[in-house]
Protein backbone atom coordinates (compact mmCIF):
# COMPACT_ATOMS: atom_id res chain seq x y z
CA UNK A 1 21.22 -31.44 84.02
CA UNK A 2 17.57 -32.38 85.36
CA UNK A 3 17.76 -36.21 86.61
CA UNK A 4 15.66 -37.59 83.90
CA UNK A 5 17.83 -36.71 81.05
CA UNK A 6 20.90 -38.39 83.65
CA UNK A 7 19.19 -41.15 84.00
CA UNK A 8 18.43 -41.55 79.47
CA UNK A 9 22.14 -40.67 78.75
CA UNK A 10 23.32 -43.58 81.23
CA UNK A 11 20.78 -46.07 80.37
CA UNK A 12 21.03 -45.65 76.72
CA UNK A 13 24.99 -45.77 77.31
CA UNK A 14 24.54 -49.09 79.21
CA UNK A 15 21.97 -50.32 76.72
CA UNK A 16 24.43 -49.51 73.40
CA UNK A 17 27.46 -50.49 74.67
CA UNK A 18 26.46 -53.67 76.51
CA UNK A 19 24.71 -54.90 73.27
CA UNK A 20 28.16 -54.03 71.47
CA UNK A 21 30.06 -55.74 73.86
CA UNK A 22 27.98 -58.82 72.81
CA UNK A 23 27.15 -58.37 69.37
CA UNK A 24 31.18 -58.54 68.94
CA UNK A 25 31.12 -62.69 69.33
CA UNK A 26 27.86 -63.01 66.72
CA UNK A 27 28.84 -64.86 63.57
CA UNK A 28 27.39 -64.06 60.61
CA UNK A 29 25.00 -66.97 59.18
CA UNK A 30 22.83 -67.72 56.77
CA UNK A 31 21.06 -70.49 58.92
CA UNK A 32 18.73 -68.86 61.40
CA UNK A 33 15.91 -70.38 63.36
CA UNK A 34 12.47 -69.46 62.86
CA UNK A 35 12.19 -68.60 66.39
CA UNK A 36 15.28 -66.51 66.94
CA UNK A 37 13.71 -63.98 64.00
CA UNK A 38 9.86 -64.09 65.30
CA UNK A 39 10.77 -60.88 67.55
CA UNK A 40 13.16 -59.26 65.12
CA UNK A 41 11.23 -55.70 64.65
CA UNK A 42 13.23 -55.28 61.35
CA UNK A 43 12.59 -58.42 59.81
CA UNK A 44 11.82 -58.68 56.13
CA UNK A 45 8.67 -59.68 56.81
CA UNK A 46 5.62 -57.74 57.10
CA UNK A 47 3.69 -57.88 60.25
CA UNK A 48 0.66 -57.47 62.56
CA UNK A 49 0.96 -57.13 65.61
CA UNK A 50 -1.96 -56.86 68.95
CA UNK A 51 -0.24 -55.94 72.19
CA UNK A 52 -1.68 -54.81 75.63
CA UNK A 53 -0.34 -53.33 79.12
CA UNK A 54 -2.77 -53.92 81.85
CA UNK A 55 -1.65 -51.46 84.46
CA UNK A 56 -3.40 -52.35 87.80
CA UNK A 57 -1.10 -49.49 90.07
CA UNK A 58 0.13 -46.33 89.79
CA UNK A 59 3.11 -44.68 91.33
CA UNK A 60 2.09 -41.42 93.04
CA UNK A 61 -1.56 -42.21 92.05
CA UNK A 62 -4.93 -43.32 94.42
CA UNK A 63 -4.30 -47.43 94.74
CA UNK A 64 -7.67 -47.87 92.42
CA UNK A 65 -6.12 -45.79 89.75
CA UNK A 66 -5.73 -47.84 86.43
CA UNK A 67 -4.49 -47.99 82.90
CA UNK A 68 -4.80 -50.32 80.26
CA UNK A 69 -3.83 -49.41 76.76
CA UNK A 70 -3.99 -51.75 73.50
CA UNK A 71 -2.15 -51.44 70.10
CA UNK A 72 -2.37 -52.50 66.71
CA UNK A 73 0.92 -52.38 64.98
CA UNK A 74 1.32 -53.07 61.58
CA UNK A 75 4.52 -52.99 59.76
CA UNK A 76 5.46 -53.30 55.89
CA UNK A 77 9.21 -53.91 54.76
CA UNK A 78 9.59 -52.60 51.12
CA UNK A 79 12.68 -51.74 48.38
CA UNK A 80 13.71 -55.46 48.88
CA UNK A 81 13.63 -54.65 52.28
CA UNK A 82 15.76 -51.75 52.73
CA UNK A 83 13.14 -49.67 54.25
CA UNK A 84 10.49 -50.88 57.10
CA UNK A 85 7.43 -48.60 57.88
CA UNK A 86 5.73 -49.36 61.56
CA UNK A 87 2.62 -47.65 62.19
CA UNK A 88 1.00 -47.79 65.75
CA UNK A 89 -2.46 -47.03 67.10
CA UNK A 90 -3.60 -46.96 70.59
CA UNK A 91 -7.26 -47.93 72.26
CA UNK A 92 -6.59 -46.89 75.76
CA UNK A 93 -8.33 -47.03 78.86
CA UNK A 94 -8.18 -44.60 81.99
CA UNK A 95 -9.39 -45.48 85.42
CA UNK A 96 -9.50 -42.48 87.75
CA UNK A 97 -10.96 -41.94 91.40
CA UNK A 98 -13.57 -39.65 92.17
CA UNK A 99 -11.95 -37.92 95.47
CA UNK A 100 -15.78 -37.14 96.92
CA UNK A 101 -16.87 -41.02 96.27
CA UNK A 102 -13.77 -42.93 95.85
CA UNK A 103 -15.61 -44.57 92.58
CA UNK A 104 -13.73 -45.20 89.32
CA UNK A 105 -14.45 -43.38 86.39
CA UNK A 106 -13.50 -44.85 83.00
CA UNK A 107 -12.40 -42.76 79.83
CA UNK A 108 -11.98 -45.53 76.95
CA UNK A 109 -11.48 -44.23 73.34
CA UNK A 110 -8.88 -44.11 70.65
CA UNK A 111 -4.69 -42.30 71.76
CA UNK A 112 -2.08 -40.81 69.45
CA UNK A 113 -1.40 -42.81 66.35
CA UNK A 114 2.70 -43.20 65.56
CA UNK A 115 4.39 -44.61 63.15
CA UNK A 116 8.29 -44.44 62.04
CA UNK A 117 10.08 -45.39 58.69
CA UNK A 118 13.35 -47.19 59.28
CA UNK A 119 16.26 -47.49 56.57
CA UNK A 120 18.02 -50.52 57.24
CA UNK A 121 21.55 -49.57 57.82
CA UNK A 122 22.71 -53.47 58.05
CA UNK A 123 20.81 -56.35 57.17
CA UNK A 124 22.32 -59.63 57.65
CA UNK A 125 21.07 -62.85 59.30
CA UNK A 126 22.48 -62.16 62.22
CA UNK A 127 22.41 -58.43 62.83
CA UNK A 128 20.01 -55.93 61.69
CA UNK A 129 20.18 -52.35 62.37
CA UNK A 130 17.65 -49.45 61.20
CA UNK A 131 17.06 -45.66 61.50
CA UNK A 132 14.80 -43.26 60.29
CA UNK A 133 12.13 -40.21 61.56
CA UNK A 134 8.83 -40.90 63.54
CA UNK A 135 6.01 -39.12 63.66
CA UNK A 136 2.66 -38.55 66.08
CA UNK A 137 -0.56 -37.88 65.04
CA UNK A 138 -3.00 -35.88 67.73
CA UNK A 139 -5.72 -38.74 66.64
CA UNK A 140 -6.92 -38.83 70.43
CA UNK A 141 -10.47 -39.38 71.08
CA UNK A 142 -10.40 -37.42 74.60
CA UNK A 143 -7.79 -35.05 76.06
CA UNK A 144 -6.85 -37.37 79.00
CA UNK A 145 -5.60 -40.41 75.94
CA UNK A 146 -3.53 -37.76 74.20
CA UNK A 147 -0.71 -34.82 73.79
CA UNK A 148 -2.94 -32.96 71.42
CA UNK A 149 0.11 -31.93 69.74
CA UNK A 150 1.67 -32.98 66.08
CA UNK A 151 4.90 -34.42 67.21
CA UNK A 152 8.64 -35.65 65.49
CA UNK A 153 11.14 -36.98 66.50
CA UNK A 154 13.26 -40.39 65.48
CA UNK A 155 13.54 -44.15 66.13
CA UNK A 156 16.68 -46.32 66.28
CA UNK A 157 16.46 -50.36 66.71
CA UNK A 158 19.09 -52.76 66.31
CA UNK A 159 18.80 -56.69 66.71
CA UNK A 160 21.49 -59.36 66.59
CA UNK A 161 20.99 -63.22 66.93
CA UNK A 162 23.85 -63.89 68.92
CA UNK A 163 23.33 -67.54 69.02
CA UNK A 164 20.13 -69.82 68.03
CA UNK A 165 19.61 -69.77 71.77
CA UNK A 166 20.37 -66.14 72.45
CA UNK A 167 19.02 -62.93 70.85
CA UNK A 168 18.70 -59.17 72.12
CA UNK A 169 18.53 -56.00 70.98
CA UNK A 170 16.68 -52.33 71.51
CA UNK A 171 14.42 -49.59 70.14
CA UNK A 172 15.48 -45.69 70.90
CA UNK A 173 12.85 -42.98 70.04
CA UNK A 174 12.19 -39.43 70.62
CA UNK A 175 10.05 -37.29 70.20
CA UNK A 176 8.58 -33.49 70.24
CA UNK A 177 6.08 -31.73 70.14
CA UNK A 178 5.34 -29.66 66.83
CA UNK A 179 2.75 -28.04 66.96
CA UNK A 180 -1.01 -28.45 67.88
CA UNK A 181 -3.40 -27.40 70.76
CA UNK A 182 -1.82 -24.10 71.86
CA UNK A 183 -3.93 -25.04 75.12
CA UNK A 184 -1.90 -27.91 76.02
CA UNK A 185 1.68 -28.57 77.03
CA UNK A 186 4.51 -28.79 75.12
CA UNK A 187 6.17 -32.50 74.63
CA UNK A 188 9.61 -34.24 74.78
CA UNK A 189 9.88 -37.45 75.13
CA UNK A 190 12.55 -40.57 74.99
CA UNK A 191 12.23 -44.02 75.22
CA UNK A 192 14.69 -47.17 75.54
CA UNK A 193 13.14 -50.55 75.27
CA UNK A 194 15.77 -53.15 75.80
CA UNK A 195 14.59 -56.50 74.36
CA UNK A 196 15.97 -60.14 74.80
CA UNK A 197 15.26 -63.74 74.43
CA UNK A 198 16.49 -66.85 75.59
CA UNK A 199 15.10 -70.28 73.84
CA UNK A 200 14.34 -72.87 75.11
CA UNK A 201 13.18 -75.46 72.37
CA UNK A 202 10.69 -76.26 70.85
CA UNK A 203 9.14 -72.26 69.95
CA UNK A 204 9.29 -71.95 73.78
CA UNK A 205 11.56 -68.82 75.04
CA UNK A 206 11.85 -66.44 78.16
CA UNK A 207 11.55 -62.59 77.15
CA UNK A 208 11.56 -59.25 78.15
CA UNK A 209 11.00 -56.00 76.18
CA UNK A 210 10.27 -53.17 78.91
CA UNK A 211 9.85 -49.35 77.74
CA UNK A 212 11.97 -47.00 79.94
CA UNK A 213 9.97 -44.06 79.42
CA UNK A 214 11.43 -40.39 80.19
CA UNK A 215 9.15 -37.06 80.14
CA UNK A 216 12.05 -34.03 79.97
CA UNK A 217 8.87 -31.57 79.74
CA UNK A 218 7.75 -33.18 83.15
CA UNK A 219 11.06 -33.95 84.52
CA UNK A 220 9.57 -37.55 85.46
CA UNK A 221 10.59 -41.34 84.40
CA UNK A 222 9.77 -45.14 84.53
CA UNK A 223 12.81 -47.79 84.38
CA UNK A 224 10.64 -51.06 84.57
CA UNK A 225 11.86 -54.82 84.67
CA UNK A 226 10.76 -57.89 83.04
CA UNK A 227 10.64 -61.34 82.47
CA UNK A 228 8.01 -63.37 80.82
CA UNK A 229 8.04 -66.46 78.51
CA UNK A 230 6.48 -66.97 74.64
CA UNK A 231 5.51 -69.75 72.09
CA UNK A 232 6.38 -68.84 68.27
CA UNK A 233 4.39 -71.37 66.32
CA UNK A 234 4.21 -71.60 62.77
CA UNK A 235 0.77 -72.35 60.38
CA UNK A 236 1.89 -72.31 56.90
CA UNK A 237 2.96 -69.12 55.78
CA UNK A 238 2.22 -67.81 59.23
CA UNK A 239 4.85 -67.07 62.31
CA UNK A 240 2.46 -67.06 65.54
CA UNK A 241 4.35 -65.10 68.38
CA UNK A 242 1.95 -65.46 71.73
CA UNK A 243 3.79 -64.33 75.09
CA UNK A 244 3.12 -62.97 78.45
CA UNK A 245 5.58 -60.61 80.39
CA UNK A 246 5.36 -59.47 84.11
CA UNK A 247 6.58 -55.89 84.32
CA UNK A 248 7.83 -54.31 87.45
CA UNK A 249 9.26 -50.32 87.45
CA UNK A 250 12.29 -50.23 89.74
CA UNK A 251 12.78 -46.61 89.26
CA UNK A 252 10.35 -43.84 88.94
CA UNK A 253 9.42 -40.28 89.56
CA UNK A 254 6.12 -39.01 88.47
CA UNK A 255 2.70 -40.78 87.75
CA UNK A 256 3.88 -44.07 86.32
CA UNK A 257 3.15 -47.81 86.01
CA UNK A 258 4.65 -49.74 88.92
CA UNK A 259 3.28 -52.81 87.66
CA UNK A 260 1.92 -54.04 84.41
CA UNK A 261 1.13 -57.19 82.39
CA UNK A 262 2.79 -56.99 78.79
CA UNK A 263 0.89 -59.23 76.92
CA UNK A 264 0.44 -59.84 72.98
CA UNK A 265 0.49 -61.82 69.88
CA UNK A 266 2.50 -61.64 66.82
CA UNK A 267 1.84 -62.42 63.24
CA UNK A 268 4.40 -62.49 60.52
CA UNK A 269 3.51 -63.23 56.71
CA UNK A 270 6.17 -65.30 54.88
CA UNK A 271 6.42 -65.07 51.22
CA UNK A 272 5.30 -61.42 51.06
């Protein structure tokens, strides 16, 4: 067993289990705060979303090597809610080092739209849980911001509101490659992004929602850490989510981030 896939199996063990452990003491209510739902992925809401990692360093990469990637994510709950479609595009940026001059050339253009379709499983006030299949488009502008394959694959999140002060949860995809490019390789791909939040009052909370990323094709990984802090404010029908979240990977083998900002701001609709 290659050390990436190790490393998903225990980390999605610890992720599961320890959310569980906790979700065991939630009570179910019908009272929940505005601000304990603002970063519920499945809420019965729909949602825009603009959200960007600025990547300054690179593991295994020249130190002036940089990424910085920006999505639009837009997501529509429908059949009373029972169903919640996410779709995802990328605008990314790649900073690379020209080994003769040691400048930085930029690649800037459009990555791999996504989007999954999750059936909501359990939806109560306190605890929502979804699954369904998730797809990739090859809708890359260059080669270097894409697979260049059609991939599939599946997405699990959960959520619980433990407390009004105390909410966590986590998104699990895969993915594979399809087909595509018979010039480029093959894909396989998991993710685990552990998310929680701890109010404070008044809309103000501390966060963190870091993507442990694992490449089985490339036998490589990121585990990042993170803490950051938000504001959920509310304009009439409108749920404002602004934060900004520090990101440092603690394990990694491979090209990966070893530090990023996670910034971003959330929009959900009431009423819809």
């Amino acid at each position: 067993m290659t050390t990436p896939i190790k490393y998903f199996l225990l980390l999605l063990c610890f992720s599961i289990g320890s959310q569980l452990c906790i979700a065991q003491e939630a009570k179910d209510s019908t009272k929940t705060d505005k601000s304990a739902q603002a970063n519920n992925p499945l809420a019965n809401m729909t949602a825009l979303n603009f959200h960007n990692y600025y990547i300054p360093r690179l593991t295994d990469s020249p130190d002036n090597a940089y990424l910085n990637t920006s999505w639009i994510r837009f997501a529509k709950p429908f059949a009373n809610g029972k169903f919640l479609m996410r779709i995802s595009m990328p605008l990314s940026t790649v900073g690379t080092p020209n080994p003769t001059t040691n400048e930085v050339n930029s690649i800037n253009g459009l990555g791999d739209l996504n989007a999954f379709l999750a059936y909501c499983l359990v939806s109560k006030p306190t605890k929502t849980i979804g699954i369904g299949p998730l797809v990739a488009l090859p809708t890359a502008t260059e080669t270097a911001l894409g697979s260049g394959k059609w991939q599939g694959g599946f997405a699990f999140v959960a959520f619980f509101v433990h407390s009004p002060v105390l909410q966590f949860g986590s998104l699990i995809t895969y993915q594979a490659s399809l087909f595509g490019d018979n010039n480029r390789a093959g894909t396989s791909l998991g993710a685990i992004q552990p998310f929680y939040f701890w109010q404070l009052g008044k809309g103000v909370y501390l966060r963190g929602a870091p993507i442990w990323v694992f490449d089985f094709e490339n036998d490589s990984y990121g585990v990042p850490m993170a803490l950051g802090i938000g504001k959920v404010v509310t304009v009439g029908n409108t749920v404002f989510n602004l934060f900004i979240e520090p990101q440092y990977t603690m394990l990694h083998s491979g090209v990966q981030p070893q530090i990023q900002l996670f910034s971003g701001i959330n929009m959900q609709f009431m009423g819809e």
